[in-house]
Protein backbone atom coordinates (compact mmCIF):
# COMPACT_ATOMS: atom_id res chain seq x y z
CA UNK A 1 14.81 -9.51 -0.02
CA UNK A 2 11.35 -10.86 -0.24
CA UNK A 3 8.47 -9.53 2.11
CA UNK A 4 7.81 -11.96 5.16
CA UNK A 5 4.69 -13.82 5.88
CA UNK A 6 4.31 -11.71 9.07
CA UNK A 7 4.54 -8.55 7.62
CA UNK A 8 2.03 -9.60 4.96
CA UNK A 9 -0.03 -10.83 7.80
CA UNK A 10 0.15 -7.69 10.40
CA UNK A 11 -0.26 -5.59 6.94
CA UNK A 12 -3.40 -7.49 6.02
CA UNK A 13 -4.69 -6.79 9.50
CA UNK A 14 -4.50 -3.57 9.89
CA UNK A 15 -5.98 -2.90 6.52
CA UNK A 16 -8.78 -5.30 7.91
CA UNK A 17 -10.42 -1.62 9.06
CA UNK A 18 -11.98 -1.56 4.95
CA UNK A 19 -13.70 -4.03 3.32
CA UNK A 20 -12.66 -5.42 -0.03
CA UNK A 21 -9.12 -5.34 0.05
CA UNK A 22 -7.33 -7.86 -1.84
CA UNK A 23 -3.54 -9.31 -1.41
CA UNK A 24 -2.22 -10.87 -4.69
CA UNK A 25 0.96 -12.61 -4.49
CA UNK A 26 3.88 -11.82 -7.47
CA UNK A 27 6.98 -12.90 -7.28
CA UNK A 28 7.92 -12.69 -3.11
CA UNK A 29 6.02 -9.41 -2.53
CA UNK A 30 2.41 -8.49 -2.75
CA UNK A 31 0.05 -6.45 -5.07
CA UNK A 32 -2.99 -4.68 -2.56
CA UNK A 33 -6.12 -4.07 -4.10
CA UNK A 34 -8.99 -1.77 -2.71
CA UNK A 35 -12.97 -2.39 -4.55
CA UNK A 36 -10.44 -4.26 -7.91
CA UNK A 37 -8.16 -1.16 -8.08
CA UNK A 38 -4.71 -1.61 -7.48
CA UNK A 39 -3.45 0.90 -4.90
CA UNK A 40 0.19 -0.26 -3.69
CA UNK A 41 1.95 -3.41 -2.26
CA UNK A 42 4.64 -4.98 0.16
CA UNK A 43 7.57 -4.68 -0.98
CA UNK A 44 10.95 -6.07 1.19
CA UNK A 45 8.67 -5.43 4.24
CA UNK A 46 7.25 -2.32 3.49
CA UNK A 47 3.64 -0.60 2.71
CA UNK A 48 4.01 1.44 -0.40
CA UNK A 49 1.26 2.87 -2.59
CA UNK A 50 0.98 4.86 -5.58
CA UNK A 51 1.59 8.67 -6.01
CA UNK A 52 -1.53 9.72 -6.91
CA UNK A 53 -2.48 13.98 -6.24
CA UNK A 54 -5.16 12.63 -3.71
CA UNK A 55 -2.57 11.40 -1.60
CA UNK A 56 -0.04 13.67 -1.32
CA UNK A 57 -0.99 15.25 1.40
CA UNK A 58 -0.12 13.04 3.98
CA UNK A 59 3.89 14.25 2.89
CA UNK A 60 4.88 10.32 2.68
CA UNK A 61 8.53 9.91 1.30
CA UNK A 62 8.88 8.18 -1.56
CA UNK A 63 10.85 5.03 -2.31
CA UNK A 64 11.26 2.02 -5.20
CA UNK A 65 9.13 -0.76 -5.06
CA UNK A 66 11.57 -2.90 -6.53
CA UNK A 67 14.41 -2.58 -9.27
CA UNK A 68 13.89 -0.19 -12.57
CA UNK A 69 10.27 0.45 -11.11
CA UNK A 70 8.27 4.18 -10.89
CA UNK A 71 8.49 5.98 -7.27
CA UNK A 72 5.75 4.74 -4.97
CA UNK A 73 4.81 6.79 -1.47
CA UNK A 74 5.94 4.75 1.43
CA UNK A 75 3.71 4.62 4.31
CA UNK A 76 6.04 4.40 7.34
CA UNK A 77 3.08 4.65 10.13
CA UNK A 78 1.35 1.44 9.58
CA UNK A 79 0.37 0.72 13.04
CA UNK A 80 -2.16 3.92 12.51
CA UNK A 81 -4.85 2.16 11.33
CA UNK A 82 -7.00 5.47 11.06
CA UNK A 83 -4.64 7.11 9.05
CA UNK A 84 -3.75 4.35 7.04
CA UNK A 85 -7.51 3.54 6.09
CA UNK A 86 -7.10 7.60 5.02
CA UNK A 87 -4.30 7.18 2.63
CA UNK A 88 -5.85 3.90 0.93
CA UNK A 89 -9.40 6.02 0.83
CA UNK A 90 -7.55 8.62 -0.77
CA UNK A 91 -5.13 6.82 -3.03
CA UNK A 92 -8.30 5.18 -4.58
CA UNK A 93 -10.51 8.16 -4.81
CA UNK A 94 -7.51 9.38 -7.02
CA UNK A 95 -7.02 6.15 -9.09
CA UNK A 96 -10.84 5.24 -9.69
CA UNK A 97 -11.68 8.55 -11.83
């Protein structure tokens, strides 16, 4: 099942809290980028990013982005745009060193 154009879109807004974020499309989902670093994507309708040690505190579950693919964290609040501007913060802090 490919991600919808309205997730994508009510995604894209709420990450609209931080600047630089950038949505690449690849094959029906969506790569997110924060400042050029890749930090997660939509997958079938959901907001997953990488497991990165900065990030686990927030406890997120993890899930498959897609088929034969490494765990991601899936972000199941995404209507918390204060907390979800915290976990893409974090998740980059992590991936940028």
């Amino acid at each position: 099942m490919a991600t919808s154009k309205e997730f994508k879109e009510f995604i894209l807004e709420q990450l609209n809290i931080l600047d630089n974020i950038a949505c690449k499309a690849m094959m029906g989902e969506f790569l997110l980028y924060y400042n050029n670093i890749l930090f997660g994507g939509i997958y079938d309708n959901r907001l997953l990013v990488k497991i990165i040690d900065t990030n686990k505190k927030y406890k997120m579950n993890e899930a498959i982005p897609y088929e034969n693919a490494k765990p991601m964290y899936l972000v199941d609040d995404v209507d918390d745009q204060k907390t979800l501007k915290n976990i893409v913060l974090d998740t980059y802090k992590g991936l940028k060193r």
